[in-house]
Protein backbone atom coordinates (compact mmCIF):
# COMPACT_ATOMS: atom_id res chain seq x y z
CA UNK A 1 -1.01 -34.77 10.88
CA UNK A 2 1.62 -32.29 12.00
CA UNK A 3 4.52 -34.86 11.18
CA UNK A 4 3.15 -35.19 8.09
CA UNK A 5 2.76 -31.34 6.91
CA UNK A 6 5.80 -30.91 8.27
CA UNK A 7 7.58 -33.93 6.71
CA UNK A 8 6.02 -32.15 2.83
CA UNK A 9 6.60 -28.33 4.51
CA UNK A 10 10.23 -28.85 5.98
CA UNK A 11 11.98 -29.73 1.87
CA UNK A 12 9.09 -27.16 0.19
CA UNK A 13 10.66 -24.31 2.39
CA UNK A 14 14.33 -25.42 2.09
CA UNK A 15 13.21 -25.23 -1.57
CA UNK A 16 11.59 -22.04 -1.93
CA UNK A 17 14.17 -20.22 0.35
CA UNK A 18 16.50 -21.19 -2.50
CA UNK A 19 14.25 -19.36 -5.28
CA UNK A 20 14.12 -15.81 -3.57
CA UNK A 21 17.57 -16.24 -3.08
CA UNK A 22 18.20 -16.60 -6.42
CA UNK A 23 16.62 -12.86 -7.18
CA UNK A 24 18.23 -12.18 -4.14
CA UNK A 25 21.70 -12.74 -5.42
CA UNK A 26 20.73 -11.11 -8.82
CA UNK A 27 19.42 -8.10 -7.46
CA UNK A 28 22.70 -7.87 -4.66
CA UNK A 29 24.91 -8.40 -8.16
CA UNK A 30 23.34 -5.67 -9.97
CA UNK A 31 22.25 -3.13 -6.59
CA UNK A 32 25.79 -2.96 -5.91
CA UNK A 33 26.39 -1.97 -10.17
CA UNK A 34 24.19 1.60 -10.17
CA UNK A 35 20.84 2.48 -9.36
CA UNK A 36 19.91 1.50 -12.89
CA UNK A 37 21.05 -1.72 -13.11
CA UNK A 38 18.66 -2.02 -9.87
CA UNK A 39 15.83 -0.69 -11.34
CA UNK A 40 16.63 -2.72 -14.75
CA UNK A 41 16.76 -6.03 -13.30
CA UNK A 42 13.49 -5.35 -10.91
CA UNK A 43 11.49 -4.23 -14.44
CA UNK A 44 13.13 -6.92 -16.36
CA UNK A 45 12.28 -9.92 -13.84
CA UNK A 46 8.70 -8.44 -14.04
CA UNK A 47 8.44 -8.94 -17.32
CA UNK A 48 9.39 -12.66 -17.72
CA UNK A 49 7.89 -13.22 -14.18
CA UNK A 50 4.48 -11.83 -15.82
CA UNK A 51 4.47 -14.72 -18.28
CA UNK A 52 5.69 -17.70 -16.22
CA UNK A 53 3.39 -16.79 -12.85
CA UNK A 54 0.50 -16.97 -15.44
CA UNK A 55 1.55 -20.31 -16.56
CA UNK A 56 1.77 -21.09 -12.85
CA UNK A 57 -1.62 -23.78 -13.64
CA UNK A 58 1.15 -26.04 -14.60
CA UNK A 59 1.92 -26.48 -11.09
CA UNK A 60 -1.33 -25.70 -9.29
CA UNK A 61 -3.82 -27.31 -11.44
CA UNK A 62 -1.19 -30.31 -11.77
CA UNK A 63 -0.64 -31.23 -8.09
CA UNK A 64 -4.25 -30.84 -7.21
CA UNK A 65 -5.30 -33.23 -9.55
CA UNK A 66 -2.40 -35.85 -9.43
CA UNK A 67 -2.94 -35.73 -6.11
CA UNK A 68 -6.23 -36.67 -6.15
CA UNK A 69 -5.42 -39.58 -8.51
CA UNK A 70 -2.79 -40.73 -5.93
CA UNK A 71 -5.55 -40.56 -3.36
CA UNK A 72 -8.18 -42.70 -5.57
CA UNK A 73 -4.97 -44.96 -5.91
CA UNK A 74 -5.52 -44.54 -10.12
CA UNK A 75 -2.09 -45.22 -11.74
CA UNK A 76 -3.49 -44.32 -15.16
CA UNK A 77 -4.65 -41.40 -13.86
CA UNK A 78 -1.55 -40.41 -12.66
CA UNK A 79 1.25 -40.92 -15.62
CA UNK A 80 -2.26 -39.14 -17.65
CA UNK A 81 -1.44 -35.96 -15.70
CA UNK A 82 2.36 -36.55 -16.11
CA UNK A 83 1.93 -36.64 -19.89
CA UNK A 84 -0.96 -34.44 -20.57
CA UNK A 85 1.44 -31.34 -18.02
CA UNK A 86 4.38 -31.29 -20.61
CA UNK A 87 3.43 -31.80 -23.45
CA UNK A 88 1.04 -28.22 -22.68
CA UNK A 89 4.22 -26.96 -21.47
CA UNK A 90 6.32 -27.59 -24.28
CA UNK A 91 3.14 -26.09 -26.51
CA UNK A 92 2.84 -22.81 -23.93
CA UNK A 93 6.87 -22.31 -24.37
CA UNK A 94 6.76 -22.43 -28.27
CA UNK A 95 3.83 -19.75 -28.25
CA UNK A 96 5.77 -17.70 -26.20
CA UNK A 97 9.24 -17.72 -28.06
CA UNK A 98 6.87 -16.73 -30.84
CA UNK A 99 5.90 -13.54 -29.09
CA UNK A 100 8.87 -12.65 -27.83
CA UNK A 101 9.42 -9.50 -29.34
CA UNK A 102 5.78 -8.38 -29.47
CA UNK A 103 5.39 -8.95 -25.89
CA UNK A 104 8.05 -6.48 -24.69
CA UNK A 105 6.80 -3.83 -26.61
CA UNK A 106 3.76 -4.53 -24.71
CA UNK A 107 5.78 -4.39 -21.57
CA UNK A 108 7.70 -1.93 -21.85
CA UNK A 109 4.52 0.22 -22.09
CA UNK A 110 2.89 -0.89 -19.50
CA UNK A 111 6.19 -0.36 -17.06
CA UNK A 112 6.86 2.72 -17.91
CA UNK A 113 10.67 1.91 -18.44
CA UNK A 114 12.39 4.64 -18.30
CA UNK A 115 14.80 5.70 -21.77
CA UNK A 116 18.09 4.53 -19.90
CA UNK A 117 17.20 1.43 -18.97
CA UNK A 118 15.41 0.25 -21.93
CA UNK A 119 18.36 -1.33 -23.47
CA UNK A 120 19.55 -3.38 -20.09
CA UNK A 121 15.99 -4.58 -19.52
CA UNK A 122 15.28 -6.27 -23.10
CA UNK A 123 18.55 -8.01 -22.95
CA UNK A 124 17.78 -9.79 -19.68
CA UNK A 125 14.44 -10.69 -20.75
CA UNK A 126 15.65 -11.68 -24.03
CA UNK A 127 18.19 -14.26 -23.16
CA UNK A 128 15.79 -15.19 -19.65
CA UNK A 129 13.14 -16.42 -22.46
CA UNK A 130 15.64 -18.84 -24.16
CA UNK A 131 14.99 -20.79 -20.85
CA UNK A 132 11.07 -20.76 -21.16
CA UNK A 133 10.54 -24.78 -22.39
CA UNK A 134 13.20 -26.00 -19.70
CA UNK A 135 11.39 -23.11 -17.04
CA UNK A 136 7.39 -24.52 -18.14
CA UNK A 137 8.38 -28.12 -17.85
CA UNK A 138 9.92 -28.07 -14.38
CA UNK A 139 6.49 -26.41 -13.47
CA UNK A 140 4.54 -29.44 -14.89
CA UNK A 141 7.53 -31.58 -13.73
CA UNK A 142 7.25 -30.24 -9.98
CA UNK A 143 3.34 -30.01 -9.99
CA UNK A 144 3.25 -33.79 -10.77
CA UNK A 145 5.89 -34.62 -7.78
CA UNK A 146 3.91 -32.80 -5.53
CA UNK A 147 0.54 -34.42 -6.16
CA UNK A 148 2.82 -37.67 -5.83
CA UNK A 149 3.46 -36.18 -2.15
CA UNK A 150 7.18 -36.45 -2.98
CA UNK A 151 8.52 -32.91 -1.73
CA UNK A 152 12.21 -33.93 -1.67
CA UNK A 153 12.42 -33.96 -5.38
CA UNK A 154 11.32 -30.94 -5.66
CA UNK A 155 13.97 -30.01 -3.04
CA UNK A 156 16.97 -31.42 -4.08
CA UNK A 157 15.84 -29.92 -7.82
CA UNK A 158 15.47 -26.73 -7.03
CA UNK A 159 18.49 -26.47 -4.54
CA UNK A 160 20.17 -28.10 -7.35
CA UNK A 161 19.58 -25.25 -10.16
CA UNK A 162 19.39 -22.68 -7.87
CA UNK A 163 23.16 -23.09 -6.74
CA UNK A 164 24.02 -23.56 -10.31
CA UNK A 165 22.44 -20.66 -11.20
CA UNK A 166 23.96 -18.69 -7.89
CA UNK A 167 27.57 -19.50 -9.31
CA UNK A 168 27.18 -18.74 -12.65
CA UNK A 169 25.63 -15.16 -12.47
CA UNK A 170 28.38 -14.01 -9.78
CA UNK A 171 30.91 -15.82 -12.16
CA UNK A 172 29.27 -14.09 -14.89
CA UNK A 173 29.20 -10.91 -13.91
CA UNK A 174 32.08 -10.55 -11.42
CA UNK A 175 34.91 -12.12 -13.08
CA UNK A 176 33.91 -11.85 -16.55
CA UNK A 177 31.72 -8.76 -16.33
CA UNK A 178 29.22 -9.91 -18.51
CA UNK A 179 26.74 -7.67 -16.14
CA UNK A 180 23.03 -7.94 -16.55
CA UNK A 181 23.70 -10.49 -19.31
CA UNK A 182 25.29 -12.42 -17.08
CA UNK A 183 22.93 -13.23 -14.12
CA UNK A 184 20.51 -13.71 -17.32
CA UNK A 185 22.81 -16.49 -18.45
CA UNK A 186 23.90 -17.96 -15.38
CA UNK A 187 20.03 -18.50 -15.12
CA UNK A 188 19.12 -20.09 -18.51
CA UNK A 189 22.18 -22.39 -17.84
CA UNK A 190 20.80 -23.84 -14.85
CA UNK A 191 17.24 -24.34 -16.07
CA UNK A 192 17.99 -26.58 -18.39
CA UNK A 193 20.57 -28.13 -15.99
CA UNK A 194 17.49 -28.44 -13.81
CA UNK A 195 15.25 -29.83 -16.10
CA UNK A 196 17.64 -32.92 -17.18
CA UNK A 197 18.08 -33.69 -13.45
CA UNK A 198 14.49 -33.85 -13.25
CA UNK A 199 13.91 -36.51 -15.69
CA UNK A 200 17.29 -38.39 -13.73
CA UNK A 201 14.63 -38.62 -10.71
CA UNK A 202 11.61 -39.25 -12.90
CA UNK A 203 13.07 -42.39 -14.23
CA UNK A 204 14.63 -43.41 -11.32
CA UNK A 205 12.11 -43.45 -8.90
CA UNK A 206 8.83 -43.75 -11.08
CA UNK A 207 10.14 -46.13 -13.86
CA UNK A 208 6.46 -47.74 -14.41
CA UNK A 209 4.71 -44.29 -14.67
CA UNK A 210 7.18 -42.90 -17.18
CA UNK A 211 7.01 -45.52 -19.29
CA UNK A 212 3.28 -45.65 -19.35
CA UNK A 213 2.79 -41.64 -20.28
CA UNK A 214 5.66 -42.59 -23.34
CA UNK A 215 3.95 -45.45 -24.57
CA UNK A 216 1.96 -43.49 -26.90
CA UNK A 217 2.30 -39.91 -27.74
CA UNK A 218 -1.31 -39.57 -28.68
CA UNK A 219 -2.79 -36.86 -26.44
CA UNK A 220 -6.71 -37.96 -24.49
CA UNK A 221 -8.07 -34.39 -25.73
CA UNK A 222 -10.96 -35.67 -23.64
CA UNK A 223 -9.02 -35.52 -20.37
CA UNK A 224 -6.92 -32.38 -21.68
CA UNK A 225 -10.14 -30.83 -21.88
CA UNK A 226 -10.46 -31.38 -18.16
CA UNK A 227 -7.44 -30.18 -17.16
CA UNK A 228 -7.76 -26.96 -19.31
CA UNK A 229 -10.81 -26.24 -17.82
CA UNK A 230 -9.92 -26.46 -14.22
CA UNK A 231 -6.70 -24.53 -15.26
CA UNK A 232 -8.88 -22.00 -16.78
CA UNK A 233 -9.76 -20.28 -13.71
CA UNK A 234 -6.24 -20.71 -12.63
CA UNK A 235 -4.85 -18.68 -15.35
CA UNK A 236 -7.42 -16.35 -15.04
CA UNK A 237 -6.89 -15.50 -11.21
CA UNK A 238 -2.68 -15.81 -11.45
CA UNK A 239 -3.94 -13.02 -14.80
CA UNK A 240 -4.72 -10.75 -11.79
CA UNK A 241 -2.20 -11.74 -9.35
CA UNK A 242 0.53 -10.75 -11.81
CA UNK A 243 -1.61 -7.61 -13.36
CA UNK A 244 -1.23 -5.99 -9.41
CA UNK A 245 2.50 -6.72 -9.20
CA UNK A 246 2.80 -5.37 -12.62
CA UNK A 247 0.96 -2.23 -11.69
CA UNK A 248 2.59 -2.00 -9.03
CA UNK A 249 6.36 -1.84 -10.69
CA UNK A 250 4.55 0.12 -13.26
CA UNK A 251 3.46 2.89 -10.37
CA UNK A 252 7.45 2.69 -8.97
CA UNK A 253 9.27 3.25 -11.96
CA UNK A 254 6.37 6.34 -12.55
CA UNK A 255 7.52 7.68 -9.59
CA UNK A 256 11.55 7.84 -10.44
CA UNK A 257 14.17 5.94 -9.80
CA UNK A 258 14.50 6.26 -6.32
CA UNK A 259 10.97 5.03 -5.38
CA UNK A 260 11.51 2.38 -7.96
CA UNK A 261 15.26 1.09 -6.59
CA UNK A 262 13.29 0.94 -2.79
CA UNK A 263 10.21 -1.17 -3.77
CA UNK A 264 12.64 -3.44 -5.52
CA UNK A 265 14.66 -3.86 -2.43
CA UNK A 266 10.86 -3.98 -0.89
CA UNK A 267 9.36 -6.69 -2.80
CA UNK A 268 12.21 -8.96 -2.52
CA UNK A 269 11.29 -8.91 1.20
CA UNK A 270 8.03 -10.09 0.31
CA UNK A 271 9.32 -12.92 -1.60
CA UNK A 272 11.38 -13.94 0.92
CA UNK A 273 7.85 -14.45 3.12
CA UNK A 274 5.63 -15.90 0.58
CA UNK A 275 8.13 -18.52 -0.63
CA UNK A 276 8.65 -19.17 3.39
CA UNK A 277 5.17 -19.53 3.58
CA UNK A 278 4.16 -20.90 0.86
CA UNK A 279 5.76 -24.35 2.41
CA UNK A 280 3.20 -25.13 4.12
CA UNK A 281 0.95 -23.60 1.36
CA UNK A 282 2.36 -26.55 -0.88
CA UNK A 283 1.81 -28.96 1.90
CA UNK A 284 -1.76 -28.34 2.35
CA UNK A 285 -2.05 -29.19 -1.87
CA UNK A 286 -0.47 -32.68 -1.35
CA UNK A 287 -2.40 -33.29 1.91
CA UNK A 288 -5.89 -31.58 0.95
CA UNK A 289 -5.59 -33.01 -2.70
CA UNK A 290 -5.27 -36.35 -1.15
CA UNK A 291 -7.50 -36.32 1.78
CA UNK A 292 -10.16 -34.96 -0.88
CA UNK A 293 -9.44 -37.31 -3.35
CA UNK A 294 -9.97 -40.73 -0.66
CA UNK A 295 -13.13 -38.77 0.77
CA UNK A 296 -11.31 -38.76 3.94
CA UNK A 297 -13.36 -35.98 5.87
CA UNK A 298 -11.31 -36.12 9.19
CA UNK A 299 -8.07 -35.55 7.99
CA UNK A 300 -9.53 -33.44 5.20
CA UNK A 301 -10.14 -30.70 8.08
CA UNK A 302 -7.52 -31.24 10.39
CA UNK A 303 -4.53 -30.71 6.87
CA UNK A 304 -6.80 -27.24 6.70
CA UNK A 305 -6.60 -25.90 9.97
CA UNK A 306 -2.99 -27.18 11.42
CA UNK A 307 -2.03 -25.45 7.72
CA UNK A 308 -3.45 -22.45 8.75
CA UNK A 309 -1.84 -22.17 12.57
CA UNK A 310 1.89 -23.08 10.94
CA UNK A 311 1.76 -20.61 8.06
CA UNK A 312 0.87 -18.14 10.67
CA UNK A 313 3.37 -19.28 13.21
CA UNK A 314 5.98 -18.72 10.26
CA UNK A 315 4.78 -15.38 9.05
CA UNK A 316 5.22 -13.86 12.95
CA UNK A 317 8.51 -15.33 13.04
CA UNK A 318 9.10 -13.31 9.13
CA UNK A 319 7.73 -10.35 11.09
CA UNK A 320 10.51 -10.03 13.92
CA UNK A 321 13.33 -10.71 11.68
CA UNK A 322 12.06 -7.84 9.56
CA UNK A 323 11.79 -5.62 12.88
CA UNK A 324 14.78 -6.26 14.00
CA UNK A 325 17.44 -6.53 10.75
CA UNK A 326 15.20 -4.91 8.19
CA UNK A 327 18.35 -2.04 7.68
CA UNK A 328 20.65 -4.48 7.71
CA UNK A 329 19.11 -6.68 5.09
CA UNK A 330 18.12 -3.34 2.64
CA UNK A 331 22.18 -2.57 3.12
CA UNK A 332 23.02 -6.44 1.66
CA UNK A 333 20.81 -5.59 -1.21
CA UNK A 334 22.46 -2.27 -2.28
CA UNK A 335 25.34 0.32 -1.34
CA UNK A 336 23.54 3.15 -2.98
CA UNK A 337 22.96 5.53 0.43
CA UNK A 338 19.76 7.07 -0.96
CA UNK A 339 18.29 3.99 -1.85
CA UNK A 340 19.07 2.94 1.85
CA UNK A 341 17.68 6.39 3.39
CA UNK A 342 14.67 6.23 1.52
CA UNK A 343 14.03 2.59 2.76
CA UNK A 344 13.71 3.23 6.19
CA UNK A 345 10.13 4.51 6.05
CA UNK A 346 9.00 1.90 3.92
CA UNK A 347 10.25 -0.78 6.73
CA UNK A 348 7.33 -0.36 8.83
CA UNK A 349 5.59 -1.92 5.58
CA UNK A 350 7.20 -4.85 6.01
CA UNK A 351 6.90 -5.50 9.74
CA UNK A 352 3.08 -5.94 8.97
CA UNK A 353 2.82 -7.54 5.70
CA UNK A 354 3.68 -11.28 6.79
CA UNK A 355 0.91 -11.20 9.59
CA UNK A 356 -1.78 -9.57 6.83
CA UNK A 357 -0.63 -11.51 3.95
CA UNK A 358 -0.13 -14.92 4.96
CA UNK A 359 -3.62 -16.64 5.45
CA UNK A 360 -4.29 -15.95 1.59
CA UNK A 361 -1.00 -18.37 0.39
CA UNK A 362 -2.12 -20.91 2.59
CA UNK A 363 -5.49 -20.72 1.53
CA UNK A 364 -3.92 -20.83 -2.49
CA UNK A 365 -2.80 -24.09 -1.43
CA UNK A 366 -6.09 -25.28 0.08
CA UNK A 367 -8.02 -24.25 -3.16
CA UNK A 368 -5.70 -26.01 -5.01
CA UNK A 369 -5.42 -29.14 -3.58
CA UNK A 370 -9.13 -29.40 -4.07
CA UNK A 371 -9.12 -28.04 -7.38
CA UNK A 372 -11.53 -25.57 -6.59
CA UNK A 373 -10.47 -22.78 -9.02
CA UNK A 374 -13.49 -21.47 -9.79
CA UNK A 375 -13.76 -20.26 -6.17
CA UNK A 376 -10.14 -19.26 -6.28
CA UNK A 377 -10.76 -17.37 -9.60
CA UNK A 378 -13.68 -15.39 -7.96
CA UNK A 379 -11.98 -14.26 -4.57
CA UNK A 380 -8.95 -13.14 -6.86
CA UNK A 381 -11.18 -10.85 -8.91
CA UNK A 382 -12.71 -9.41 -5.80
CA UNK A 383 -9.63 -7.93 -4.50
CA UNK A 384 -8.20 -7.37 -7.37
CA UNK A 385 -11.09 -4.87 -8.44
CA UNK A 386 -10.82 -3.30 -4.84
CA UNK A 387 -7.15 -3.27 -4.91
CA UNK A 388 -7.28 -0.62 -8.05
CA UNK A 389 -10.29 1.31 -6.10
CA UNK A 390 -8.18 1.75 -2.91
CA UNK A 391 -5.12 2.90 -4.64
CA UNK A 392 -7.31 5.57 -7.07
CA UNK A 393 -9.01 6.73 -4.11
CA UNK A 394 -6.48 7.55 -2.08
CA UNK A 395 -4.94 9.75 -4.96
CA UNK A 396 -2.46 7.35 -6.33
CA UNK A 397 1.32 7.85 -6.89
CA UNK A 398 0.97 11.25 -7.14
CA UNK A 399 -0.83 11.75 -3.68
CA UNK A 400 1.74 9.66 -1.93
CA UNK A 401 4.58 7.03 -2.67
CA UNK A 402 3.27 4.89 0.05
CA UNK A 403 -0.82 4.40 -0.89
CA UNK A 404 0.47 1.66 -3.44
CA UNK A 405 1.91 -0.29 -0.49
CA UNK A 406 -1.66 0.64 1.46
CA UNK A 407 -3.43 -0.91 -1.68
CA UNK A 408 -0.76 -3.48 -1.84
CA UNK A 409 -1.80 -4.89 2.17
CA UNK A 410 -5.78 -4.42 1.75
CA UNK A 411 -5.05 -6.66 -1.15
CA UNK A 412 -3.64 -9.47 0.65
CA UNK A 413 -5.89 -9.10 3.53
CA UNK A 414 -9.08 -9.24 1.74
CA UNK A 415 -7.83 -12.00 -0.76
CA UNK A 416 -7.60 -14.12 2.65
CA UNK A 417 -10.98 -12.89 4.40
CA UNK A 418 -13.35 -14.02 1.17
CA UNK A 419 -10.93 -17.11 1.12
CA UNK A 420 -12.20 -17.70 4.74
CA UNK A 421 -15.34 -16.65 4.15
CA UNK A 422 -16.09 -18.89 0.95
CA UNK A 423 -14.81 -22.08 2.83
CA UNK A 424 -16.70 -21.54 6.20
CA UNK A 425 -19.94 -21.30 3.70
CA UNK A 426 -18.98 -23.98 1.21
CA UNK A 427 -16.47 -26.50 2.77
CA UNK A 428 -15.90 -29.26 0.41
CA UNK A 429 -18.45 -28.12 -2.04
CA UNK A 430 -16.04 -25.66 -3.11
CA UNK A 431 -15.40 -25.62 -6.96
C-alpha cells in the first residue's frame, strides 16, 4: 500500500510543487516591481482564483467517480465521465466570459482594492480569463486521469505548462516590460499550450475511451444529473473555502498596504504546503475511489490511514524548513525592507500552520475519492461559520493584524477534527 500511494503521491507532488511555483515566480516578478504591483497581483490572483477553486468539482467530483468506474472495471462508465467533465467545462467557461465584467465590479468591492491599484488588478484578471475554457478543461481533463490512477500525466502536464508559463512571464515582463500584463500573458499562453498536450496523451494512451465519449455528442442528462448532484455539495463547500481566502485578502488590503504586501508573501507559504500535501491528498482519491468502488474493505482502510501518517510526515518536514529559512524565503519574494521587517512576526504563523492544517487536505482527498460531498459540504460550513465568529470576536482587523491568521488556523484545525470525527462515526456510510 505504501508503494502504491507513493507511486500516485511521488508525480502529484512533483506536480503541484510546479503550480505554487508558478505564483511564486509571478509574485517574485512583480514583489521586486513596488509594493503595489505586490499587492495588485495578490488581489488580482484572488479574483480569478475565486472562480476557478469553485469550479474545482471538475476535478474532485471527476476523479472520485471515474475512479470508482475504474474500480467496478465499467469502460462505459468511464469515457461517460470523460465526456460528460468537458463538455460542463466548456459550458462553465462560456458563462463566465459572459460575466466578466460584472464579476469584477463585484470583486473589487468585496476586496477593498485600493484606488491605485485598481487599474493593474483588472488588467491581470482580464487577460487571466481569456484562459478560462483551456484552465476548466484541464480540470475535467486531470480529474479524469486521476480516477484512471494515471498521476504521471498529470505530471508531465502540469510541469509542462508550468515551465512554459515560468518563461514567458519573466520574458514578458523582464525583457519586454510588459509588467503585470505580462505574467498574465505568459499564463494564458501556456494554458492553452497545456490543454493541447493533454489531448496528445488522451489519444495516445486511451485511444478506445476517446473514441467512445466522441461517438456521439448527445449528452446522458440522466447521468449529468448525477454528476451535478454530487458536484453540488462540492461547489457549495469550495463556495466557502474560497469566501475565507477572499475575506481574508479582503481584511489585508483593509488594513494598508503593508499588512496586505506580508500576507501575500504569507499565503504563498501556505500554498507551497497544501500543494506539498495535497500529493498524497490526490493519492488517497485514486486509491479510496478505487478501493470503494471494488468494495475492497481492507485496503479501503489501510489507503486512509497510511494517507494520513505521510501527509503528516510531509507537513513536519514543511514546518522545519519554514523555521529555519522562513527570512530567507520572504527576502526571494520581495526587496521591499518593510515588507521584510514586518514579516518576521508573522513567521511564527507559519512554523505552525503545516502541523494544524494538514489532516483537513488529506481528509479532502478521502471525501472525495468516496464521493461523499455531502459530508464534505457539511464539515466545510461548520468551520466556515466559526471561522467568521472567531475573527469578530476577537475584534477583527482593527483589534489586531494577526486575529485573521488566529481565525485563519482554528479554521484548518477544526475543518480536520469534524473530518475525523464524521469518519470515525460513519466510515463508509459517508455521503
Amino acid at each position: 500500500m505504501n508503494k502504491n500511494i507513493l507511486k500516485l503521491a511521488i508525480p502529484n507532488i512533483l506536480s503541484n510543487i510546479s503550480v505554487p511555483l508558478l505564483s511564486t515566480v509571478d509574485t517574485i516578478l512583480m514583489g521586486h516591481l513596488s509594493m503595489i504591483h505586490l499587492g495588485a497581483i495578490g488581489l488580482g490572483s484572488m479574483v480569478f482564483n475565486f472562480i476557478y477553486w469553485n469550479f474545482g468539482f471538475l476535478r474532485m467530483g471527476t476523479t472520485g467517480m471515474t475512479a470508482q468506474a475504474y474500480g467496478r472495471e465499467s469502460d462505459e462508465d468511464i469515457s461517460r465521465m470523460l465526456k460528460l467533465a468537458v463538455f460542463l467545462a466548456l459550458g462553465l467557461a462560456i458563462t463566465v466570459l459572459l460575466l466578466l465584467n460584472p464579476f469584477y465590479d463585484l470583486m473589487r468591492y468585496l476586496l477593498n482594492v485600493a484606488y491605485e491599484q485598481d487599474a493593474l488588478v483588472f488588467e491581470y484578471y482580464r487577460i487571466r480569463m481569456v484562459a478560462a475554457p483551456a484552465t476548466l478543461c484541464l480540470y475535467a481533463m486531470f480529474g479524469w486521469f486521476f480516477g484512471m490512477q494515471n498521476a504521471v500525466i498529470p505530471m508531465i502536464l502540469t510541469i509542462f505548462l508550468n515551465l512554459v508559463n515560468i518563461i514567458l512571464s519573466a520574458l514578458l515582463v523582464l525583457y519586454f516590460d510588459w509588467e503585470i500584463a505580462g505574467a498574465a500573458w505568459g499564463t494564458v499562453i501556456a494554458q492553452y499550450s497545456g490543454l493541447a498536450l493533454a489531448f496528445v496523451f488522451l489519444y495516445n494512451r486511451y485511444k478506445s475511451y476517446f473514441e467512445m465519449a466522441i461517438q456521439s455528442f448527445k449528452i446522458d442528462w440522466e447521468s449529468m444529473k448525477g454528476f451535478l448532484m454530487v458536484n453540488r455539495d462540492i461547489f457549495l463547500r469550495t463556495i466557502c473555502l474560497t469566501s475565507v481566502f477572499l475575506f481574508f485578502y479582503s481584511q489585508s488590503s483593509k488594513a494598508g498596504l503593508i499588512v496586505l504586501g506580508v500576507n501575500v508573501v504569507m499565503l504563498q507559504f501556505l500554498n507551497w504546503m497544501s500543494y506539498g500535501v495535497d500529493g498524497f491528498a490526490y493519492a488517497a482519491e485514486s486509491l479510496v475511489g478505487r478501493y470503494y468502488g471494488a468494495n475492497d474493505d481492507t485496503n479501503y482502510f489501510k489507503a486512509i490511514k497510511l494517507s494520513l501518517l505521510w501527509g503528516g510526515v510531509f507537513a513536519i518536514c514543511y514546518s522545519l524548513v519554514y523555521a529555519i529559512w522562513g527570512t530567507e524565503l520572504v527576502e526571494i519574494f520581495t526587496d521591499d525592507d518593510t515588507v521584510i521587517l514586518a514579516s518576521i512576526e508573522y513567521l511564527n504563523w507559519m512554523l505552525i500552520l503545516p502541523i494544524v492544517g494538514f489532516a483537513c487536505y488529506i481528509w479532502d482527498g478521502i471525501y472525495i475519492g468516496q464521493t461523499a460531498s455531502r459530508s464534505m459540504f457539511h464539515t466545510m460550513l461548520l468551520s466556515f461559520l466559526v471561522f467568521f465568529i472567531v475573527y469578530y470576536g476577537l475584534g477583527g482587523i482593527e483589534s489586531s493584524a494577526h486575529n485573521i491568521w488566529i481565525a485563519m488556523m482554528v479554521f484548518l484545525a477544526l475543518r480536520g477534527v469534524l473530518q475525523s470525527l464524521y469518519f470515525v462515526i460513519k466510515k463508509k456510510a459517508l455521503r
